[in-house]
C-alpha atoms as a PDB file:
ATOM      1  CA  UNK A   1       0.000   0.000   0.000  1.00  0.00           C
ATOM      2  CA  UNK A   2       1.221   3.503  -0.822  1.00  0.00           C
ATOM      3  CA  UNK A   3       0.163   7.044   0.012  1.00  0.00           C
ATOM      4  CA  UNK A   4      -0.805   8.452  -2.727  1.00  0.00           C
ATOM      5  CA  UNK A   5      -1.401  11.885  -3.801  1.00  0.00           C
ATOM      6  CA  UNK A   6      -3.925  12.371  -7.275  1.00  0.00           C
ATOM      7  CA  UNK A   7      -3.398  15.568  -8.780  1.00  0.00           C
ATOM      8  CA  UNK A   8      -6.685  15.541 -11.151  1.00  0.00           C
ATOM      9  CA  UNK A   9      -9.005  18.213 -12.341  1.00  0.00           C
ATOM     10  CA  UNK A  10     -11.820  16.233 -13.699  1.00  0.00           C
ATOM     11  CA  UNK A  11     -14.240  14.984 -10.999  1.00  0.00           C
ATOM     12  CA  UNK A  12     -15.180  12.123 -13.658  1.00  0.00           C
ATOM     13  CA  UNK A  13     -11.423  11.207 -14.118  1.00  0.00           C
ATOM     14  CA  UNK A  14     -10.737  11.267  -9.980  1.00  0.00           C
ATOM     15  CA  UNK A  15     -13.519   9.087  -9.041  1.00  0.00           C
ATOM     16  CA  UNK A  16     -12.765   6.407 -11.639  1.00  0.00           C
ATOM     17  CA  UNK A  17      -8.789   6.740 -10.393  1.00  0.00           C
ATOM     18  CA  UNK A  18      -9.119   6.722  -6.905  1.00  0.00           C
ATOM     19  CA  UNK A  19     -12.056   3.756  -6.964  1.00  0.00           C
ATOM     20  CA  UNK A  20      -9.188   1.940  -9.055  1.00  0.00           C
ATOM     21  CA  UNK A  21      -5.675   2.745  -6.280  1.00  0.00           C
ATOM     22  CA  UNK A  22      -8.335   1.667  -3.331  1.00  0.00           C
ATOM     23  CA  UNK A  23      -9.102  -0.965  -4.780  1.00  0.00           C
ATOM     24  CA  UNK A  24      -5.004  -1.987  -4.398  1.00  0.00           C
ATOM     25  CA  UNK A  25      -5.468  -0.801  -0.920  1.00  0.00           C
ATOM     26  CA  UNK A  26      -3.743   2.544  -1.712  1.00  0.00           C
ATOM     27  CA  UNK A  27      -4.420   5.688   0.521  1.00  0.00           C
ATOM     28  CA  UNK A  28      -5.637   8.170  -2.031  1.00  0.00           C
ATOM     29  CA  UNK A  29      -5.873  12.002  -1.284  1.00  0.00           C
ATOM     30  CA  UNK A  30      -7.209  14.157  -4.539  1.00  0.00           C
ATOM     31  CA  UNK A  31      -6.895  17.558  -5.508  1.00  0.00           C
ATOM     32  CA  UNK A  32      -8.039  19.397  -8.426  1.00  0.00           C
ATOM     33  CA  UNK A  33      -4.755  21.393  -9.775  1.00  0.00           C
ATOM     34  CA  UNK A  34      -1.426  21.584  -9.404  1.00  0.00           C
ATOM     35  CA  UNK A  35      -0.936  24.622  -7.375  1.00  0.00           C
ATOM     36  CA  UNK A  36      -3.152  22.541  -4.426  1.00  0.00           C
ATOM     37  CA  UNK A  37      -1.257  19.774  -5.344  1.00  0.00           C
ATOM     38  CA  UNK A  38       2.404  21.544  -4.250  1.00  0.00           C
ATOM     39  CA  UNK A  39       0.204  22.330  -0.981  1.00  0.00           C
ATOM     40  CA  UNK A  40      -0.575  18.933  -0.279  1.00  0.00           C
ATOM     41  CA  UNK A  41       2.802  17.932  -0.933  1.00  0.00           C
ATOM     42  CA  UNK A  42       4.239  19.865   1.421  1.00  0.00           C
ATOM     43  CA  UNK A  43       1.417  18.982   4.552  1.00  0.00           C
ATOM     44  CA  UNK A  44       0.835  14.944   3.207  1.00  0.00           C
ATOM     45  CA  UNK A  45       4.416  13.723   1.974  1.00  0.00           C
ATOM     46  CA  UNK A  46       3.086  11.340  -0.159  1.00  0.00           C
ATOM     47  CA  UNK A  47       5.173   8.127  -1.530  1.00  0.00           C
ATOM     48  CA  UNK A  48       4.087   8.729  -5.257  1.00  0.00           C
ATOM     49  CA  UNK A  49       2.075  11.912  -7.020  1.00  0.00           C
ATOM     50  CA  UNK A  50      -0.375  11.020 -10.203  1.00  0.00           C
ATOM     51  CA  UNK A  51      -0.827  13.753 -12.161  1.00  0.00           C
ATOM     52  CA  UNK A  52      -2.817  14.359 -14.909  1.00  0.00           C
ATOM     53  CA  UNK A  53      -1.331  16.677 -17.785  1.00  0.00           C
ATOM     54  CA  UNK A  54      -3.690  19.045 -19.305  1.00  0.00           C
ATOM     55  CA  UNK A  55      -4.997  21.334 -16.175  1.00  0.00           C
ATOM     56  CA  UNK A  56      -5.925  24.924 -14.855  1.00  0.00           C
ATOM     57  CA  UNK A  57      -3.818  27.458 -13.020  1.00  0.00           C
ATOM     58  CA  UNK A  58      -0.404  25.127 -12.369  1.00  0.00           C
ATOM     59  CA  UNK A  59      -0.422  21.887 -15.467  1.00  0.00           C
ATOM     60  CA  UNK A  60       0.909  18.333 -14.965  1.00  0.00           C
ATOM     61  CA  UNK A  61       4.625  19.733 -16.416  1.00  0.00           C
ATOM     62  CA  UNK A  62       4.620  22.688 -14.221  1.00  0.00           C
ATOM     63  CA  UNK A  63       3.517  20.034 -11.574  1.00  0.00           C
ATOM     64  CA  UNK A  64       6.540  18.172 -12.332  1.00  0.00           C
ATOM     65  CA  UNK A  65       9.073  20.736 -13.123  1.00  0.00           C
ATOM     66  CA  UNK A  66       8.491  21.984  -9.753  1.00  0.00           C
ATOM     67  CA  UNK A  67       8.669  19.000  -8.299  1.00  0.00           C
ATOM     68  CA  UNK A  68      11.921  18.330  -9.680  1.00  0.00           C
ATOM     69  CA  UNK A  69      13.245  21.585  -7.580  1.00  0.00           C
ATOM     70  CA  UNK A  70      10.931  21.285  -4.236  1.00  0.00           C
ATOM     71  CA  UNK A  71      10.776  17.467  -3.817  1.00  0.00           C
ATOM     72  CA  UNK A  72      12.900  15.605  -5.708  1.00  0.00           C
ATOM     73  CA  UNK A  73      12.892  12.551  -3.616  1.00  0.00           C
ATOM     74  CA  UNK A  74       8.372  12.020  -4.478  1.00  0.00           C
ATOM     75  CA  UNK A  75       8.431  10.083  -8.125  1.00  0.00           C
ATOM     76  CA  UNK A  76       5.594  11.160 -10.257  1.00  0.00           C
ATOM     77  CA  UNK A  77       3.831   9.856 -12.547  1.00  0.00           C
ATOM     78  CA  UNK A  78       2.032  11.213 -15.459  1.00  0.00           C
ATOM     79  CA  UNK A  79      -1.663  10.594 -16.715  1.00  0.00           C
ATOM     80  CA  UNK A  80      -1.970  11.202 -20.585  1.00  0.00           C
ATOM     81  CA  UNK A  81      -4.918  11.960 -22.830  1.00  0.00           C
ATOM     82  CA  UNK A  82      -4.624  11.508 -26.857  1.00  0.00           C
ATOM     83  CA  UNK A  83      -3.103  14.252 -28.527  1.00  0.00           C
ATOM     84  CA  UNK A  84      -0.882  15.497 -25.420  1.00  0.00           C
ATOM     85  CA  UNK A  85       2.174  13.396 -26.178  1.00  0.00           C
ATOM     86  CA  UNK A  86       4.109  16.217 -26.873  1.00  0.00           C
ATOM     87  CA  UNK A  87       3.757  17.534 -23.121  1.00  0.00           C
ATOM     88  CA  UNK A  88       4.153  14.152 -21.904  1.00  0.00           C
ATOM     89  CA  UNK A  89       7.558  13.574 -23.348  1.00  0.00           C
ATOM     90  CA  UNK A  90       8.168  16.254 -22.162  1.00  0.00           C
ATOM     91  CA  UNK A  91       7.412  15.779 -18.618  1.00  0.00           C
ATOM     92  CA  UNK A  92       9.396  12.554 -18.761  1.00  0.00           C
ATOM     93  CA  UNK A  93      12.235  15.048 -19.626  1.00  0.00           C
ATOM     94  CA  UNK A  94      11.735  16.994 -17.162  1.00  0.00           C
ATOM     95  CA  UNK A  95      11.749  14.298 -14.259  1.00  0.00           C
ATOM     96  CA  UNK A  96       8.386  12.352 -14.235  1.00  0.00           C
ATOM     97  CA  UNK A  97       8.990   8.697 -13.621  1.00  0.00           C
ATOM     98  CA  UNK A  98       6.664   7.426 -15.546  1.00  0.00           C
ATOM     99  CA  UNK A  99       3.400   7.257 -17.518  1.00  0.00           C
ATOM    100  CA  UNK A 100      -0.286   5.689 -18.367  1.00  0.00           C
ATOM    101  CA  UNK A 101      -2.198   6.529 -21.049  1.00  0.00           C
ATOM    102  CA  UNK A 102      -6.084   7.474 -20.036  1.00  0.00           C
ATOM    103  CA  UNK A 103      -7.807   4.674 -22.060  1.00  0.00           C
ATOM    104  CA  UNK A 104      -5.259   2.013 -20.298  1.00  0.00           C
ATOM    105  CA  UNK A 105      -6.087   3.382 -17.093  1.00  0.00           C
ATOM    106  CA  UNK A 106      -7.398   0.325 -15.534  1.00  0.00           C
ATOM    107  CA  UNK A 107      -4.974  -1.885 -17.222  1.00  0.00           C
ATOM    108  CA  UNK A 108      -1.715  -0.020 -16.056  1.00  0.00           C
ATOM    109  CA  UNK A 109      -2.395   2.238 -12.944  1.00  0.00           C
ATOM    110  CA  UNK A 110      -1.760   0.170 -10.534  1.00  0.00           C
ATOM    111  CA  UNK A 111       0.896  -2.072 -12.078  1.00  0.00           C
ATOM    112  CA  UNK A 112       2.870   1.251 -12.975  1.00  0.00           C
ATOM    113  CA  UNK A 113       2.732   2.698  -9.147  1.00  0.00           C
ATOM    114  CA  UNK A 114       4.403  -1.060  -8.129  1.00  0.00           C
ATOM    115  CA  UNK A 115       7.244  -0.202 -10.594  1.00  0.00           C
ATOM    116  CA  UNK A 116       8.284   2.786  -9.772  1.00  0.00           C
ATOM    117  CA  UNK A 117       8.122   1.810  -6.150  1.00  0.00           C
ATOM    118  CA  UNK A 118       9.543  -1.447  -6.709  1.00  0.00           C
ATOM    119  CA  UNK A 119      12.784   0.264  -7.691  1.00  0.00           C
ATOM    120  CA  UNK A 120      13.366   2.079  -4.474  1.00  0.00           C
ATOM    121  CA  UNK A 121      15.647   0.095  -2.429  1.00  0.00           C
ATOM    122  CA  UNK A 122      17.659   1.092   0.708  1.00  0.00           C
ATOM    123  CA  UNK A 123      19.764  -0.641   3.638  1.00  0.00           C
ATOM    124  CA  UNK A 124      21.110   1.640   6.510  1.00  0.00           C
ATOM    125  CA  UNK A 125      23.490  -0.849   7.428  1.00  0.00           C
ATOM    126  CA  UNK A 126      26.230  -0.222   4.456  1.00  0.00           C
ATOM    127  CA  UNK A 127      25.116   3.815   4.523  1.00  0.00           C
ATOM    128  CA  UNK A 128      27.896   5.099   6.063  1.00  0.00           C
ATOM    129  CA  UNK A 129      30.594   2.653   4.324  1.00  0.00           C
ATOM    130  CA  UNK A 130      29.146   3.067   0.744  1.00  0.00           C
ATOM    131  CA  UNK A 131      29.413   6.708   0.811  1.00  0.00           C
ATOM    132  CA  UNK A 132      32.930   6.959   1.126  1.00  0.00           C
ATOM    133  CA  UNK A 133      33.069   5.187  -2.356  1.00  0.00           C
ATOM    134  CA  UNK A 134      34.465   6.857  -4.701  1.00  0.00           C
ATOM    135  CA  UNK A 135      34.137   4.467  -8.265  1.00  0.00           C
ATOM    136  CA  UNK A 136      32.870   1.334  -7.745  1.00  0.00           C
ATOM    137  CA  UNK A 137      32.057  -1.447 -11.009  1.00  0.00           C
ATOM    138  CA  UNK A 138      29.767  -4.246 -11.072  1.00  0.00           C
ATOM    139  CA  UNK A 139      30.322  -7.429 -13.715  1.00  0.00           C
ATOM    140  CA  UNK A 140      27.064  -9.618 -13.454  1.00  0.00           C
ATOM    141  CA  UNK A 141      26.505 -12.300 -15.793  1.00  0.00           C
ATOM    142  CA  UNK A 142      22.639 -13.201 -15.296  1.00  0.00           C
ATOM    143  CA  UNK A 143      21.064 -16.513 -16.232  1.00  0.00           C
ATOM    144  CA  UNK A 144      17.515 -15.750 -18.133  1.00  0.00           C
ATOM    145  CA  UNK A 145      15.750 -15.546 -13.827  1.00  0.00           C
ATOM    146  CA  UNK A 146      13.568 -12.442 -13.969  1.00  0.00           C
ATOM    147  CA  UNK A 147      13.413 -12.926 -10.335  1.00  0.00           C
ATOM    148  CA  UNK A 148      16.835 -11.346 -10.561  1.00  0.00           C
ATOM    149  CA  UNK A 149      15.946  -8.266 -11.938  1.00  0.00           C
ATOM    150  CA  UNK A 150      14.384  -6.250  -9.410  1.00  0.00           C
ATOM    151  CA  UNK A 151      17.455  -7.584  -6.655  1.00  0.00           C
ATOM    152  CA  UNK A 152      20.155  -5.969  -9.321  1.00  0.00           C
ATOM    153  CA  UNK A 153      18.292  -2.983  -9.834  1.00  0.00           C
ATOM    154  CA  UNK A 154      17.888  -2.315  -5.821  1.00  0.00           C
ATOM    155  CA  UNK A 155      21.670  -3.186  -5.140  1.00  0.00           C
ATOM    156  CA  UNK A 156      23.033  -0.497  -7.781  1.00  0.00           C
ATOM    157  CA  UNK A 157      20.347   1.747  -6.511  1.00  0.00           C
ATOM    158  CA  UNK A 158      21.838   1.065  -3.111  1.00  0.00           C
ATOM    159  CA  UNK A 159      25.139   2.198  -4.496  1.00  0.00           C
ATOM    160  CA  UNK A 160      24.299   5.166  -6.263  1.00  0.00           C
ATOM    161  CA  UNK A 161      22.145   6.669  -3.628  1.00  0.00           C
ATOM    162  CA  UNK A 162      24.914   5.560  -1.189  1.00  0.00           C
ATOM    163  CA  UNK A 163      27.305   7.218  -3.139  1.00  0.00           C
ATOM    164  CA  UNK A 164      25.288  10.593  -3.239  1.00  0.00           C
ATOM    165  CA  UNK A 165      25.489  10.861  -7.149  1.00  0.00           C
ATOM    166  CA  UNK A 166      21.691  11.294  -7.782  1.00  0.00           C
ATOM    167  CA  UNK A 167      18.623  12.455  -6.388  1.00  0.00           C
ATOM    168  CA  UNK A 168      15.598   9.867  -5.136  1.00  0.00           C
ATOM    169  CA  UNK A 169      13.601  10.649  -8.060  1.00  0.00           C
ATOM    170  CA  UNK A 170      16.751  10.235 -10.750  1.00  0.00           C
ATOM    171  CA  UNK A 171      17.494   6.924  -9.175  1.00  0.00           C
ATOM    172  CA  UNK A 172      14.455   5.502  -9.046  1.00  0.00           C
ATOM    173  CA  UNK A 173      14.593   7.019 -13.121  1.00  0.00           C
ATOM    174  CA  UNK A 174      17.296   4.832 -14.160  1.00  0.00           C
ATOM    175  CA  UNK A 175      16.441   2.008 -12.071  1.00  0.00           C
ATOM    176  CA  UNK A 176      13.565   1.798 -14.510  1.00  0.00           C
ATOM    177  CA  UNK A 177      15.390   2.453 -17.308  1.00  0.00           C
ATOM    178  CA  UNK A 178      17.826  -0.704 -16.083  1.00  0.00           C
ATOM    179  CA  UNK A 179      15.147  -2.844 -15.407  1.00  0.00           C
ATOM    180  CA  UNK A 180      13.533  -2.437 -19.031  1.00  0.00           C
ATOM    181  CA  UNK A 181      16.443  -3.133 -20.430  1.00  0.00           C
ATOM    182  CA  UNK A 182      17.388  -5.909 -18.693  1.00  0.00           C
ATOM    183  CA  UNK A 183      14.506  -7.433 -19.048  1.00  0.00           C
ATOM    184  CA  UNK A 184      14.683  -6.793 -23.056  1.00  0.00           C
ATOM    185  CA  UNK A 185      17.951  -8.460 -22.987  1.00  0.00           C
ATOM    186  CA  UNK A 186      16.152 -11.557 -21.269  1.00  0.00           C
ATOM    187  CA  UNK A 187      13.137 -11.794 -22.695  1.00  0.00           C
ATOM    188  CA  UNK A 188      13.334 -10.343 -26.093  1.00  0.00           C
ATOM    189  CA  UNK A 189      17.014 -11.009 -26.816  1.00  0.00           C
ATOM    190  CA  UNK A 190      18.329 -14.723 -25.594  1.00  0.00           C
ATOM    191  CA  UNK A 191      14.585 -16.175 -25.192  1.00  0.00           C
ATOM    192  CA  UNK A 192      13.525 -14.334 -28.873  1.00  0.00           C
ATOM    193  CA  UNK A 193       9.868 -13.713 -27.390  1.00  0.00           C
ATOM    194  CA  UNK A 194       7.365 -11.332 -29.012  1.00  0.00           C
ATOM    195  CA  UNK A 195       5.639  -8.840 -27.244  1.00  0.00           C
ATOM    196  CA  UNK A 196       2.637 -11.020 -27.660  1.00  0.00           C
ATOM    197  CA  UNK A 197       4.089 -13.720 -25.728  1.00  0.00           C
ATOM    198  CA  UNK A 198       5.987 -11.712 -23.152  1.00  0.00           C
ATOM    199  CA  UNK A 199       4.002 -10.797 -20.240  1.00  0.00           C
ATOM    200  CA  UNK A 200       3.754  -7.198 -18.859  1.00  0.00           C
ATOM    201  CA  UNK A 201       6.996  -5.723 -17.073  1.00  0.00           C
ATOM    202  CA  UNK A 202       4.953  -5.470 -14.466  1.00  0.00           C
ATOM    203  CA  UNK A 203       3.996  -9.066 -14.845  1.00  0.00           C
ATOM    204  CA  UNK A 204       7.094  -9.824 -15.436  1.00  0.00           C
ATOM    205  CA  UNK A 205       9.370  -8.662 -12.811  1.00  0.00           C
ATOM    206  CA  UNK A 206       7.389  -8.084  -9.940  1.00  0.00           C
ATOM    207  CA  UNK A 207       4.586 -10.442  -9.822  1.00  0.00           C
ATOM    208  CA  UNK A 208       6.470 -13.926 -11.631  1.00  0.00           C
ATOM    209  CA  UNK A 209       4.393 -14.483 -14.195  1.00  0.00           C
ATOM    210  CA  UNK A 210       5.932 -16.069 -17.315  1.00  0.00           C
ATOM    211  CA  UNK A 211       3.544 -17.759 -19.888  1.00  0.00           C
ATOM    212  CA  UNK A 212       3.633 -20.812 -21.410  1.00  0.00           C
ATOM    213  CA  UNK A 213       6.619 -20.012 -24.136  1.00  0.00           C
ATOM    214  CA  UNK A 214       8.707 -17.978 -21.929  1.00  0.00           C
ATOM    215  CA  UNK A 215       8.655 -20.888 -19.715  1.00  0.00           C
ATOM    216  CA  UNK A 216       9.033 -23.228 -22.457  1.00  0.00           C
ATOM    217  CA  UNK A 217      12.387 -21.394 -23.851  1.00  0.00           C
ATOM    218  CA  UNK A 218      13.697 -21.543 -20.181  1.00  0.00           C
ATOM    219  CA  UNK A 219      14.615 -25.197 -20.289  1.00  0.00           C
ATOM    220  CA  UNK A 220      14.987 -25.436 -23.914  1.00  0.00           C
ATOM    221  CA  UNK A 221      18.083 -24.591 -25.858  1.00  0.00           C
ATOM    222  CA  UNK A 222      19.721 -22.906 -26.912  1.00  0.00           C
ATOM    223  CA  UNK A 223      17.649 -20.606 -25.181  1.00  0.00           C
ATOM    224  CA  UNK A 224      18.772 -22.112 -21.690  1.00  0.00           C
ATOM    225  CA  UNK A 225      22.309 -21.820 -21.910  1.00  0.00           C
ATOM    226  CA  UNK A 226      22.047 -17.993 -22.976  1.00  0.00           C
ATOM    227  CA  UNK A 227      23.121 -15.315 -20.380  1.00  0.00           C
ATOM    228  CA  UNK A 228      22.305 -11.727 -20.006  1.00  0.00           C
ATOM    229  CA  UNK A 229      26.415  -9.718 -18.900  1.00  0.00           C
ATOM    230  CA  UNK A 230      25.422  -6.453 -17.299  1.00  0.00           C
ATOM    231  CA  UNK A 231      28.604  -4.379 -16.387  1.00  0.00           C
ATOM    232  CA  UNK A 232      27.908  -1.420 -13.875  1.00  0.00           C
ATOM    233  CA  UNK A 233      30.096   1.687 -13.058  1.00  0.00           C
ATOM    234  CA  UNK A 234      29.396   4.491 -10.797  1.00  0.00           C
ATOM    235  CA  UNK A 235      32.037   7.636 -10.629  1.00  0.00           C
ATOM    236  CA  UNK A 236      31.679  10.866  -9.131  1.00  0.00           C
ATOM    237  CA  UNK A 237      30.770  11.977 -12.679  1.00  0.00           C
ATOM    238  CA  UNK A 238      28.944   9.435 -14.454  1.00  0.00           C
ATOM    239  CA  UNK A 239      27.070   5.815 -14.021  1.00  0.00           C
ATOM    240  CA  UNK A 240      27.514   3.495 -17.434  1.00  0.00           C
ATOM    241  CA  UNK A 241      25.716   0.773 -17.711  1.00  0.00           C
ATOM    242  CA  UNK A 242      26.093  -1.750 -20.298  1.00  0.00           C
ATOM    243  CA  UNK A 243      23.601  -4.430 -20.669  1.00  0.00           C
ATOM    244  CA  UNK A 244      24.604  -7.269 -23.722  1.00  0.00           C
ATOM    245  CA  UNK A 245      22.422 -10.162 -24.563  1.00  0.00           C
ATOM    246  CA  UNK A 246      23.569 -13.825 -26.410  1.00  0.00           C
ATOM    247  CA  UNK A 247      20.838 -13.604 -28.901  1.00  0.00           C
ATOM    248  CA  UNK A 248      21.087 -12.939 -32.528  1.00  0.00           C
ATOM    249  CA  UNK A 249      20.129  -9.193 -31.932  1.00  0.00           C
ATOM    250  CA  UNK A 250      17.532  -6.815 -34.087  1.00  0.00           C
ATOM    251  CA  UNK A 251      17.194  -4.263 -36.468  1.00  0.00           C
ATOM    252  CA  UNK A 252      18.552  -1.211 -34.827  1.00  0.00           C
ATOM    253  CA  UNK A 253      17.580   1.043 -37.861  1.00  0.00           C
ATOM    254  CA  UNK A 254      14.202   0.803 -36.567  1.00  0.00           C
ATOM    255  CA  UNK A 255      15.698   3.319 -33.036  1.00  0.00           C
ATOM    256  CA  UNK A 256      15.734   6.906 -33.849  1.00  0.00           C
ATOM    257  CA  UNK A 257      19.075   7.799 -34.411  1.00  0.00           C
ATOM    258  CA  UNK A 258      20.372  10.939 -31.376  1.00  0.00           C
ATOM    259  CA  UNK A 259      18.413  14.091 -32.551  1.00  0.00           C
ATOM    260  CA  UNK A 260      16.397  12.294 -34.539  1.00  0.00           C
ATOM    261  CA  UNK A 261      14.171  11.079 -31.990  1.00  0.00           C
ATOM    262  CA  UNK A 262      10.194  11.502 -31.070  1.00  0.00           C
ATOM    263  CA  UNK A 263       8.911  10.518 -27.590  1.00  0.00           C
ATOM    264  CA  UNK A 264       5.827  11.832 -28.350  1.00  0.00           C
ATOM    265  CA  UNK A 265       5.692   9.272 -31.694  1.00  0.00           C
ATOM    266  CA  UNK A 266       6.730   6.476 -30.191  1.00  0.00           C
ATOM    267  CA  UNK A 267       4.195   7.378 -27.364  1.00  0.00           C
ATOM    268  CA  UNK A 268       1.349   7.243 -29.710  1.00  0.00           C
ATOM    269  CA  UNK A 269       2.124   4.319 -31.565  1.00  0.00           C
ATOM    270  CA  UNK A 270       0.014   1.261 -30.665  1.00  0.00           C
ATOM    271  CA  UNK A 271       1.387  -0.628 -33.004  1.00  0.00           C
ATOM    272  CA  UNK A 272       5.168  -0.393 -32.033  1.00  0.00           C
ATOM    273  CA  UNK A 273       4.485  -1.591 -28.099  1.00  0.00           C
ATOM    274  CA  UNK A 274       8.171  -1.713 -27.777  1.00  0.00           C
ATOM    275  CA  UNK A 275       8.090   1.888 -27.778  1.00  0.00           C
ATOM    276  CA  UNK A 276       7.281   2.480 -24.700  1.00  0.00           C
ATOM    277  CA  UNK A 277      10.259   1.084 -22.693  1.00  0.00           C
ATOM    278  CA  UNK A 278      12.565   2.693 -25.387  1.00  0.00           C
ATOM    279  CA  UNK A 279      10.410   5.951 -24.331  1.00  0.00           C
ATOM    280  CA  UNK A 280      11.218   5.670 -20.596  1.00  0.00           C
ATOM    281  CA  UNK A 281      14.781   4.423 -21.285  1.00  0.00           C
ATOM    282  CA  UNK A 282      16.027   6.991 -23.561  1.00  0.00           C
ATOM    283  CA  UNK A 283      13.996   9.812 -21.395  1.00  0.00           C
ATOM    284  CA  UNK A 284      15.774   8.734 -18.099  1.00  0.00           C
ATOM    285  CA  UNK A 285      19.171   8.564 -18.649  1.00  0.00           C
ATOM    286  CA  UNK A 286      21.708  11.011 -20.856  1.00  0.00           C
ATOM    287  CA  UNK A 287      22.520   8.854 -23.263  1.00  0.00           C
ATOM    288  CA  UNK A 288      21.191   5.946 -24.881  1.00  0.00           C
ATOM    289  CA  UNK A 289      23.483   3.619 -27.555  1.00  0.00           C
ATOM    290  CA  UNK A 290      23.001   0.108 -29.681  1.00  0.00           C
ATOM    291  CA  UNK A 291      25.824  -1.776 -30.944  1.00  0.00           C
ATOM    292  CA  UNK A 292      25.881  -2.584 -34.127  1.00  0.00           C
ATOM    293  CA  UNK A 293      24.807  -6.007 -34.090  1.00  0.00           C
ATOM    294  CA  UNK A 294      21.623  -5.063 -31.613  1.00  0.00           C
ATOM    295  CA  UNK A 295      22.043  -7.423 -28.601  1.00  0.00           C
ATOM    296  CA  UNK A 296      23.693  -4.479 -26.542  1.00  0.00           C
ATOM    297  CA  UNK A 297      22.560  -1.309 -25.067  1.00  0.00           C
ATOM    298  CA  UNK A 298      24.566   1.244 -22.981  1.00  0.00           C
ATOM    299  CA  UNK A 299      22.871   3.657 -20.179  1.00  0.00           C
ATOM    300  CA  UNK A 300      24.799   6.745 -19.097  1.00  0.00           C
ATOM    301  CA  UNK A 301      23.740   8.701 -16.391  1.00  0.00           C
ATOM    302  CA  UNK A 302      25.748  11.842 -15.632  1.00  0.00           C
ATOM    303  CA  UNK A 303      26.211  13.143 -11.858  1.00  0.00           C
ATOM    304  CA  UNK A 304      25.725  17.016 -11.168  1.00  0.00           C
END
C-alpha cells in the first residue's frame, strides 16, 4: 500500500482513479490542480504523485518541473490523454517517472505505481561505508531468472544513492530504465519472445508471471544456456551501464538515431508496443546507444 497523492481536475477522471488505487489498498488524497497539489505535498508527503497533464492554473509539467526543484525525492507519474504526447515527453524530460495513457487506465495504474516503487531500495546498514566510495564497477553475468531483476536494480540503486550521485527521483529514473532493459535483454534477446508472448513488465518482474513459451524457452536450448552480462560503473561523474544479450540481436535502424528522436511518436504508436520502454529508457538517462549487431545497449547517467 502507498500514500498516494492524485493531482486531477476532472471529478469524472478522480472518481474512476481513486475507486481503481483503493481498490489496491492505496491511501488516495485528490486535488483538483497543481498549485493545491504543491500544498498537499508539502502537509501529506506522499510516496508517489499522479498527475494528470492538461490542467488549470499550475499543469501536470509545471507540476513536475516543480517537483523536480521542491521534492525531488516524491516520483511522479504522469496521466496522458490523446493528442498530449508532446507535453508528456516532455514531462518525462523533465523528471516524471513514468506514464499511463487514459484509455489504459485500468490496465496499467496500478501495475505502474508497483514499478516505480519497486525500484526504491535502501539498507542503513552499508550507509555510512558506501558513501565513502568513490568508483565502484559491477560485472554480473545473469542466467535468463527475472526474479533477478528487481534484486540488481535495488543493489546499484543502493550504491548510487549511497554514493550521493543522484537524487531519489533520478534513481528511481534509471532504475527503470535498467530494469527495461534488462529485461529486453532476457526476454526479447536470448529467449527471442514477441511482445505477444511476453508478459507485462509489471507481470514480469514483480509479480512472476511467465507464460507458457517464456517458460518453455527456459529449459529449452539454446535458449537455456544464454546469459544476459550487465557491467555497472558508478564515478563521481557518471554511471555506465552496459547491458549485452547472447541472442542474434535486431534491427537497430528501426531506433531513432540521437536528434532524430520523437517521444511523443513512439508514445502514440500502438502498433510499435516496444516503444514504450525505449520511451522511458532513452527519457531517463543522458545517453542511450546500440551496438551494431543489436544485442547491446549502454545507459549513461551523468552526476551534477
Amino acid at each position: 500500500m502507498a500514500k498516494i497523492l492524485l493531482v486531477e481536475d476532472s471529478a469524472t477522471q478522480a472518481v474512476e482513479m481513486t475507486m481503481l488505487l483503493e481498490a489496491a489498498e492505496h491511501d488516495v488524497m485528490h486535488v483538483s490542480n497543481g498549485a493545491l497539489g504543491m500544498d498537499a505535498l508539502r502537509d501529506q508527503s506522499p510516496d508517489v504523485v499522479i498527475t494528470d497533464l492538461e490542467m488549470p492554473e499550475v499543469n501536470g509539467l509545471e507540476l513536475v518541473q516543480q517537483m523536480r526543484v521542491d521534492f525531488s525525492h516524491v516520483p511522479s507519474i504522469l496521466v496522458t490523454s490523446h493528442g498530449s504526447e508532446d507535453l508528456a515527453a516532455e514531462a518525462l524530460r523533465c523528471g516524471a517517472a513514468a506514464y499511463v495513457p487514459k484509455h489504459r487506465l485500468s490496465e496499467l495504474l496500478n501495475d505502474t505505481i508497483i514499478d516505480v516503487l519497486g525500484v526504491i531500495r535502501t539498507d542503513a546498514s552499508y550507509e555510512k561505508l558506501i558513501s565513502t566510495l568513490r568508483e565502484n564497477v559491477f560485472a554480473f553475468e545473469l542466467p535468463n531468472d527475472p526474479d533477478l531483476i528487481t534484486p540488481l536494480v535495488g543493489l546499484l540503486m543502493q550504491v548510487c544513492s549511497g554514493m550521493e550521485l543522484l537524487s531519489s527521483v533520478d534513481a528511481v529514473r534509471l532504475g527503470v530504465a535498467i530494469e527495461h532493459s534488462v529485461a529486453n535483454a532476457m526476454c526479447h534477446g536470448n529467449l527471442e519472445l514477441d511482445a505477444t508472448d511476453c508478459p507485462s513488465h509489471c507481470e514480469l518482474v514483480r509479480d512472476g508471471v511467465r507464460g507458457d513459451l517464456l517458460s518453455q524457452r527456459l529449459i529449452e536450448e539454446p535458449y537455456r544456456s544464454r546469459r544476459v552480462h550487465v557491467r555497472a560503473q558508478a564515478t563521481m561523474s557518471e554511471i555506465r551501464v552496459d547491458v549485452t544479450d547472447e541472442g542474434s540481436g535486431f534491427d537497430t535502424s528501426i531506433v531513432p538515431k540521437e536528434g532524430q528522436f520523437e517521444p511523443q511518436r513512439l508514445l502514440a504508436d500502438e502498433d510499435f508496443p516496444q516503444g514504450s520502454g525505449l520511451v522511458l529508457m532513452s527519457s531517463f538517462v543522458d545517453e542511450l546507444t546500440f551496438n551494431d549487431v543489436g544485442n547491446s545497449v549502454t545507459l549513461v547517467k551523468r552526476v551534477g
